[in-house]
PDB file of N, CA and C in Angstrom:
ATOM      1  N   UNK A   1      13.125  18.457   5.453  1.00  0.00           N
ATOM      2  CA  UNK A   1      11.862  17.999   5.981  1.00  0.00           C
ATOM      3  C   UNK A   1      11.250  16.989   5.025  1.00  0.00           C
ATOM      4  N   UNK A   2      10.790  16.178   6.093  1.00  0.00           N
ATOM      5  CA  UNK A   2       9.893  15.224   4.741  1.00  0.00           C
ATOM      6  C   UNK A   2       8.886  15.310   3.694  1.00  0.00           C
ATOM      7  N   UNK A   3       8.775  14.556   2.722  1.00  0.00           N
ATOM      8  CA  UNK A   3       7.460  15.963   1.620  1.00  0.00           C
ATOM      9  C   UNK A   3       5.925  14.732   1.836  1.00  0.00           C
ATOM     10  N   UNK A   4       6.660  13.563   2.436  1.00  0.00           N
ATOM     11  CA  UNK A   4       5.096  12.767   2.089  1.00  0.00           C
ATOM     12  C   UNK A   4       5.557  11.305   3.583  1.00  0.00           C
ATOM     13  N   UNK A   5       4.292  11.067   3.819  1.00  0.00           N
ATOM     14  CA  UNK A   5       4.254   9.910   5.078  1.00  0.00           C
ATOM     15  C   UNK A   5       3.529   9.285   5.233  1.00  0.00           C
ATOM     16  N   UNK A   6       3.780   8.036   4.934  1.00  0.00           N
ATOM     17  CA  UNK A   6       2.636   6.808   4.645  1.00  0.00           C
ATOM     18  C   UNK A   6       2.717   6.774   5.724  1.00  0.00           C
ATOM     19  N   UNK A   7       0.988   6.398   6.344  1.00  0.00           N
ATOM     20  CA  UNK A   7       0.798   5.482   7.396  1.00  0.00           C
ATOM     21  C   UNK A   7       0.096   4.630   7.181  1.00  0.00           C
ATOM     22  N   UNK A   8      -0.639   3.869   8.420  1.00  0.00           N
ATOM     23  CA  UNK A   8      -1.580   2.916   8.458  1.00  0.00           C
ATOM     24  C   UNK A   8      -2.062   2.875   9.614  1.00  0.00           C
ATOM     25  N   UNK A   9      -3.431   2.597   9.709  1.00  0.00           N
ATOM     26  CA  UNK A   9      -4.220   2.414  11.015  1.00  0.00           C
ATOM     27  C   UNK A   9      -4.906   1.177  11.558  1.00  0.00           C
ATOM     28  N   UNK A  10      -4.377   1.038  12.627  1.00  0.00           N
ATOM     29  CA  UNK A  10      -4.732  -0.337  13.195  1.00  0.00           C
ATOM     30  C   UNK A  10      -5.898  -0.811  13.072  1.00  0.00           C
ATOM     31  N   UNK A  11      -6.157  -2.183  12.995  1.00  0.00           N
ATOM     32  CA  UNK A  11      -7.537  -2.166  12.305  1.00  0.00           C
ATOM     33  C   UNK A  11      -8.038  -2.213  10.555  1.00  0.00           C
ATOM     34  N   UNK A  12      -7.298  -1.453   9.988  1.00  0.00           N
ATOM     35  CA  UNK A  12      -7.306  -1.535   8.781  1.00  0.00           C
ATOM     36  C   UNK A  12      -6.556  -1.773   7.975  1.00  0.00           C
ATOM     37  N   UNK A  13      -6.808  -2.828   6.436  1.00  0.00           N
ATOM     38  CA  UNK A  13      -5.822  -2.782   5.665  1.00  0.00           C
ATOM     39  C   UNK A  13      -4.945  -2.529   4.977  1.00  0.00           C
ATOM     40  N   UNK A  14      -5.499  -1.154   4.007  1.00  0.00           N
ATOM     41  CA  UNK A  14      -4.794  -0.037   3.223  1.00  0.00           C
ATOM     42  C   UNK A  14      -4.192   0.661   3.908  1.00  0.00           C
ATOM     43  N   UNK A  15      -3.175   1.723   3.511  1.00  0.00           N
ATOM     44  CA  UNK A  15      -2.116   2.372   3.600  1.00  0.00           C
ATOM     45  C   UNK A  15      -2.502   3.931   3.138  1.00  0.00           C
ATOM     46  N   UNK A  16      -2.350   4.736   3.749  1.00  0.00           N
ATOM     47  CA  UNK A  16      -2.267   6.534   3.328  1.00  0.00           C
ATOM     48  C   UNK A  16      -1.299   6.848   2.597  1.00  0.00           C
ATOM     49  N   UNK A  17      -0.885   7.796   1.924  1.00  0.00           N
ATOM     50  CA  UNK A  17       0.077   8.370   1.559  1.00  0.00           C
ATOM     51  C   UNK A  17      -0.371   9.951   2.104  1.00  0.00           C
ATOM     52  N   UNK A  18      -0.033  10.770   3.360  1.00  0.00           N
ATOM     53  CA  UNK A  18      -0.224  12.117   3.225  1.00  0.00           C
ATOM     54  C   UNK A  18       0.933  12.757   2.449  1.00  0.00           C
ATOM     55  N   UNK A  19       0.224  13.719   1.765  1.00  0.00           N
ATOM     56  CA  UNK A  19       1.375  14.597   1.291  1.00  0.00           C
ATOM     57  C   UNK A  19       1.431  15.893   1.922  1.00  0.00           C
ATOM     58  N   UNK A  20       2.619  16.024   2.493  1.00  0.00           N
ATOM     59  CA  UNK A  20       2.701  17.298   3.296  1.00  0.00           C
ATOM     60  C   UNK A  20       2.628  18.763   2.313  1.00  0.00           C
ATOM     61  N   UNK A  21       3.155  18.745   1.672  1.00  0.00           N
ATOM     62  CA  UNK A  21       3.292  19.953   0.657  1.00  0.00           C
ATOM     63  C   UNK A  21       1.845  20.446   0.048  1.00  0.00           C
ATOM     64  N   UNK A  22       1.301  19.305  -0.680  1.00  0.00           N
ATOM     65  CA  UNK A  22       0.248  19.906  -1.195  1.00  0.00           C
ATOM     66  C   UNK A  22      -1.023  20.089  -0.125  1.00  0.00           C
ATOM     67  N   UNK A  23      -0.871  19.082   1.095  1.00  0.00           N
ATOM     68  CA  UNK A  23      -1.559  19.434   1.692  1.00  0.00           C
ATOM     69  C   UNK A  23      -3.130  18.097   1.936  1.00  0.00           C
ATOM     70  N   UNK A  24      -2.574  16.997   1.132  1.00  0.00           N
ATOM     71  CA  UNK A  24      -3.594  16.036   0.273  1.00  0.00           C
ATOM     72  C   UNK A  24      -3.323  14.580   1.517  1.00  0.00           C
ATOM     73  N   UNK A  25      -4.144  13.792   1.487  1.00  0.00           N
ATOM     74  CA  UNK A  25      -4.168  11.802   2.033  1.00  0.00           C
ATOM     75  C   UNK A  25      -4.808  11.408   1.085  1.00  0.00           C
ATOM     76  N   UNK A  26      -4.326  10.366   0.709  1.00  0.00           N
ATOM     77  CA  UNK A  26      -4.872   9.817  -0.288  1.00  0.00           C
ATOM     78  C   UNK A  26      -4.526   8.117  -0.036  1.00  0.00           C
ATOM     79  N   UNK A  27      -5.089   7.547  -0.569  1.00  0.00           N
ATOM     80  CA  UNK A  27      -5.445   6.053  -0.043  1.00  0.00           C
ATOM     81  C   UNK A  27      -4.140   5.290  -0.917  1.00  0.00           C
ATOM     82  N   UNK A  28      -3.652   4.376  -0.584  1.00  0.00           N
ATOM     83  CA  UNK A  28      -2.301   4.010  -1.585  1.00  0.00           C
ATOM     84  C   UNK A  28      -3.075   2.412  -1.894  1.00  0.00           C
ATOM     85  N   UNK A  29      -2.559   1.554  -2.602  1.00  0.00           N
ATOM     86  CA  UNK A  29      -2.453   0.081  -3.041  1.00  0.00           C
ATOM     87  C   UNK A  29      -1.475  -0.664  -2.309  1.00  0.00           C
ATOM     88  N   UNK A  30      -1.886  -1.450  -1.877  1.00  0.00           N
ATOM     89  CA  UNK A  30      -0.965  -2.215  -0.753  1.00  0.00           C
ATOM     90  C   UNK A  30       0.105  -3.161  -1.608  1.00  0.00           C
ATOM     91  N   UNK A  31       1.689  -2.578  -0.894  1.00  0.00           N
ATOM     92  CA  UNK A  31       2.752  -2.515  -1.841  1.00  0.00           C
ATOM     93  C   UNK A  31       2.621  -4.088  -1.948  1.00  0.00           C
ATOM     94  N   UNK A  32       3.658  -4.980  -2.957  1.00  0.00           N
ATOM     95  CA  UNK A  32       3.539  -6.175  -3.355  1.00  0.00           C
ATOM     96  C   UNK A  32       4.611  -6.450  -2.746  1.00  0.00           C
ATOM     97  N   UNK A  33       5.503  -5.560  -2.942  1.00  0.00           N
ATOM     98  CA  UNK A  33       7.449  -6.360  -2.514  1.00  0.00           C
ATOM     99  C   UNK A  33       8.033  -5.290  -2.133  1.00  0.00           C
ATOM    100  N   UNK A  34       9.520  -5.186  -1.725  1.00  0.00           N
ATOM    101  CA  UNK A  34       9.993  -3.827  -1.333  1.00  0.00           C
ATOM    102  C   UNK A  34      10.082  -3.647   0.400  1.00  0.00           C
ATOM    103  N   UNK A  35      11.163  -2.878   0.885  1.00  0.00           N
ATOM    104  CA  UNK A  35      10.954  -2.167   2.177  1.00  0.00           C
ATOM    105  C   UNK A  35       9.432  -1.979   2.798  1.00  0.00           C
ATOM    106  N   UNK A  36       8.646  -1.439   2.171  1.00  0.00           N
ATOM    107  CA  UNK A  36       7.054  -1.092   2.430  1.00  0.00           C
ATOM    108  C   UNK A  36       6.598  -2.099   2.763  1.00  0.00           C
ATOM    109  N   UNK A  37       6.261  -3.025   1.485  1.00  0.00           N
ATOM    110  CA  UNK A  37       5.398  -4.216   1.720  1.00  0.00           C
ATOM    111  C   UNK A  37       6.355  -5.100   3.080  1.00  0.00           C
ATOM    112  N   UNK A  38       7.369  -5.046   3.425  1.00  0.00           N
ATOM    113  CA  UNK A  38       7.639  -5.816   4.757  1.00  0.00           C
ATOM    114  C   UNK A  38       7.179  -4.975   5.818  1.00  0.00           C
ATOM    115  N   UNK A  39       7.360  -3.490   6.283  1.00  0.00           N
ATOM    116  CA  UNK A  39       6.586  -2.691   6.934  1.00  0.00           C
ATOM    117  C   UNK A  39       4.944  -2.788   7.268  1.00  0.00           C
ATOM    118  N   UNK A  40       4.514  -3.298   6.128  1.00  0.00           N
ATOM    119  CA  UNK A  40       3.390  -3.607   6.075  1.00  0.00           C
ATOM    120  C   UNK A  40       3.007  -4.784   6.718  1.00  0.00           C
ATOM    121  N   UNK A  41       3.624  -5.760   6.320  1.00  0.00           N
ATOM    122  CA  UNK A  41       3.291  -7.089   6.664  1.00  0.00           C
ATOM    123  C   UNK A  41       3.213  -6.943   8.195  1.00  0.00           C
ATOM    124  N   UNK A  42       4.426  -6.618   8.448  1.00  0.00           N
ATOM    125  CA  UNK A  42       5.030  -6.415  10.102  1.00  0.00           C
ATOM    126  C   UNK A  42       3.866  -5.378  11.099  1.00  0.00           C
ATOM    127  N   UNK A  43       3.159  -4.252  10.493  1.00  0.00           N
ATOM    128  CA  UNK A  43       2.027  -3.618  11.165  1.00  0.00           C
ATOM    129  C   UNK A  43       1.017  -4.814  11.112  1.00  0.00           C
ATOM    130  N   UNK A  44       0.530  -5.212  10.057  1.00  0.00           N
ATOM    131  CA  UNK A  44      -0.563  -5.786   9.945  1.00  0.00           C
ATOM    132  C   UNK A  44      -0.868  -6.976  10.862  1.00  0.00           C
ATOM    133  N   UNK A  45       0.822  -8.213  11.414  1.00  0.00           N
ATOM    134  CA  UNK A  45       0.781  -8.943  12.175  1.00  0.00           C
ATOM    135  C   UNK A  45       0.741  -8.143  13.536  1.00  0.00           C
ATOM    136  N   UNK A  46       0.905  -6.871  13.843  1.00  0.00           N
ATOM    137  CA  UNK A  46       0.727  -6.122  15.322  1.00  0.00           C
ATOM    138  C   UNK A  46       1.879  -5.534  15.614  1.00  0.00           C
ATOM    139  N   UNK A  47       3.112  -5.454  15.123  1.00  0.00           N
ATOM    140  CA  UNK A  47       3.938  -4.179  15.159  1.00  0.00           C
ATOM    141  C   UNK A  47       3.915  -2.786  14.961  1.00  0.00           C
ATOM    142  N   UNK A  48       4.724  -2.147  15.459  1.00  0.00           N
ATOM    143  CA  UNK A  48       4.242  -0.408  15.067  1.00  0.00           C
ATOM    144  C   UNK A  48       5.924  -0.520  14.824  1.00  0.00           C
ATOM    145  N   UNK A  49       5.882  -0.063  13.484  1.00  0.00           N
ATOM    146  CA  UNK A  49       7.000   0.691  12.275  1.00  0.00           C
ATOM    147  C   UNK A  49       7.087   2.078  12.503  1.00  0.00           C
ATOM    148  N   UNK A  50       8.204   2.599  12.861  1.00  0.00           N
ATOM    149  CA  UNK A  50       8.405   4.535  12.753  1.00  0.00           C
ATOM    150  C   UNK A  50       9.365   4.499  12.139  1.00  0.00           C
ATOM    151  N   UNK A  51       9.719   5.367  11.765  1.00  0.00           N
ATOM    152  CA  UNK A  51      11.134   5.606  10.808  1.00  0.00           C
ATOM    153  C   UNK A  51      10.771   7.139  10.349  1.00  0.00           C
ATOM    154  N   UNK A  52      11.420   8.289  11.109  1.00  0.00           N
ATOM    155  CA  UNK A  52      11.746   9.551  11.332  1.00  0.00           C
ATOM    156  C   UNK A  52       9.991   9.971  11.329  1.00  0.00           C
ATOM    157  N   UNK A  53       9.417   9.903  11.721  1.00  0.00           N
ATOM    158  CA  UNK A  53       8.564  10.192  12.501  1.00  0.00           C
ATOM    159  C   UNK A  53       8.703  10.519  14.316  1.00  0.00           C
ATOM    160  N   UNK A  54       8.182  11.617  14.690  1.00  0.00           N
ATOM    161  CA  UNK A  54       8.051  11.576  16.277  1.00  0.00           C
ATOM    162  C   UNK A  54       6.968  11.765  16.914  1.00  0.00           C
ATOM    163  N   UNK A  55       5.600  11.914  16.310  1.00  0.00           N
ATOM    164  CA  UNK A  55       4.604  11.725  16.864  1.00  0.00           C
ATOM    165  C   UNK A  55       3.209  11.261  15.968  1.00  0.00           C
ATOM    166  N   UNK A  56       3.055  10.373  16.219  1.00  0.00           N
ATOM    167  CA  UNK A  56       1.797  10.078  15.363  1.00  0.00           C
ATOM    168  C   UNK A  56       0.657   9.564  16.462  1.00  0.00           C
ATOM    169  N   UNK A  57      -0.976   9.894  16.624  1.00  0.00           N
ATOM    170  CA  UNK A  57      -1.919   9.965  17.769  1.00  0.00           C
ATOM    171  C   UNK A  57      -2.893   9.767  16.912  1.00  0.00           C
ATOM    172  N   UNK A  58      -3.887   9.017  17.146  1.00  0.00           N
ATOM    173  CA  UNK A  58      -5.308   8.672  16.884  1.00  0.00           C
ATOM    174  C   UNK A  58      -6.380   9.440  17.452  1.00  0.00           C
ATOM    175  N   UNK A  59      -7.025   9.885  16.621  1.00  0.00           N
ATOM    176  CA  UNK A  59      -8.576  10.796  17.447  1.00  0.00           C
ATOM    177  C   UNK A  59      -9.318  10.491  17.144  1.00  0.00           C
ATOM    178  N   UNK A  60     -10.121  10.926  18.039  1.00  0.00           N
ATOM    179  CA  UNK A  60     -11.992  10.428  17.356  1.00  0.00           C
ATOM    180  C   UNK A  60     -12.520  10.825  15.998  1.00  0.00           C
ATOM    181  N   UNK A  61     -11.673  12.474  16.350  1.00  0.00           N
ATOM    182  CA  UNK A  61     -12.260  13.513  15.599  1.00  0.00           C
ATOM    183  C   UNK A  61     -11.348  14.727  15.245  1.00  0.00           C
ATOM    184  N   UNK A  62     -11.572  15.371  14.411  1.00  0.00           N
ATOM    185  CA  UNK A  62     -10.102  16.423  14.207  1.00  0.00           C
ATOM    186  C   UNK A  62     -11.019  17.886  15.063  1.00  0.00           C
ATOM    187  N   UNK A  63     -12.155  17.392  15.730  1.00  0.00           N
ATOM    188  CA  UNK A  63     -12.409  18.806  16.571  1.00  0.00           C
ATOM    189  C   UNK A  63     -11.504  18.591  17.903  1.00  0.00           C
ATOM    190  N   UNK A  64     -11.337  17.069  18.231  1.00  0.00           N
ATOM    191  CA  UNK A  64     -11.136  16.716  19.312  1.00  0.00           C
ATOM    192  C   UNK A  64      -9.218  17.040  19.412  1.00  0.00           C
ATOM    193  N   UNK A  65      -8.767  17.092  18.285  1.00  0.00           N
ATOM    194  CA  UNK A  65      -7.182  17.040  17.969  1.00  0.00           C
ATOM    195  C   UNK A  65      -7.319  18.622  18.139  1.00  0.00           C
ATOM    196  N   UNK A  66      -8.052  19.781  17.809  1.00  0.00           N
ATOM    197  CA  UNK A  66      -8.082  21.068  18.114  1.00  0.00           C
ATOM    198  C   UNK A  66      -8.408  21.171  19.104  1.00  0.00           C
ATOM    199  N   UNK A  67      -9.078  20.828  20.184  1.00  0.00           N
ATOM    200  CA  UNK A  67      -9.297  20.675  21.418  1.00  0.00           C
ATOM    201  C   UNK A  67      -8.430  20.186  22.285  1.00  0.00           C
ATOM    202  N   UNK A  68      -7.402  19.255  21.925  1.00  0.00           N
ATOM    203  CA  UNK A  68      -6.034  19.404  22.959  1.00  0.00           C
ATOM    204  C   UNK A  68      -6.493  17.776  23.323  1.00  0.00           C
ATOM    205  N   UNK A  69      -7.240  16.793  22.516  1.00  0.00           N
ATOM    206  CA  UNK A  69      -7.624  15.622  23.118  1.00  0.00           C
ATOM    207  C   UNK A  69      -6.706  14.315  22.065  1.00  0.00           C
ATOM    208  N   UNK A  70      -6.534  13.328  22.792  1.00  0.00           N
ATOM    209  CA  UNK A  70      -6.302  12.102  21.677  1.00  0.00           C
ATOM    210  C   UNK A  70      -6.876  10.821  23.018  1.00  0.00           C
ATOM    211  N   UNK A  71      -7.049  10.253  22.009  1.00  0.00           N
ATOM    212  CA  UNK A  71      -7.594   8.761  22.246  1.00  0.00           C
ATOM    213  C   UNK A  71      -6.427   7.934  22.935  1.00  0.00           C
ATOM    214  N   UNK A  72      -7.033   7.153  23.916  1.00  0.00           N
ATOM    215  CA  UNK A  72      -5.969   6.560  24.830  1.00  0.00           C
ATOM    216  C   UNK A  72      -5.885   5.192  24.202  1.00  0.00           C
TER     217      UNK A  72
END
């Protein structure tokens, strides 16, 4: 299983790092060079990047993600 999963959210510049294990998101530095920083580039012009991920959903709110809701 994976231990950590950067994302990014449309709209914005910076990058997450969640860490699954400890349980933590934390804000990352937007990579310079590397696999990432082209991932990056490529979201930021309007692509969506997955790579072993199978579901990732936007909410308003994390009452609304316990409630059985996501944003269309």
């Amino acid at each position: 299983m994976a231990e950590v999963v950067v994302f990014g959210v449309a709209g914005e510049d910076h990058l997450w790092l969640a860490d699954l294990k400890a349980g933590t998101v934390t804000r990352i530095d937007p990579p310079k060079q590397g696999a990432l920083a082209d991932a990056d580039a490529l979201r930021k012009a309007g692509s969506t990047v997955v790579k072993t991920v199978n579901l990732a959903a936007a909410a308003s709110s994390a009452d609304a993600v316990f409630g059985g809701f996501m944003d269309g």
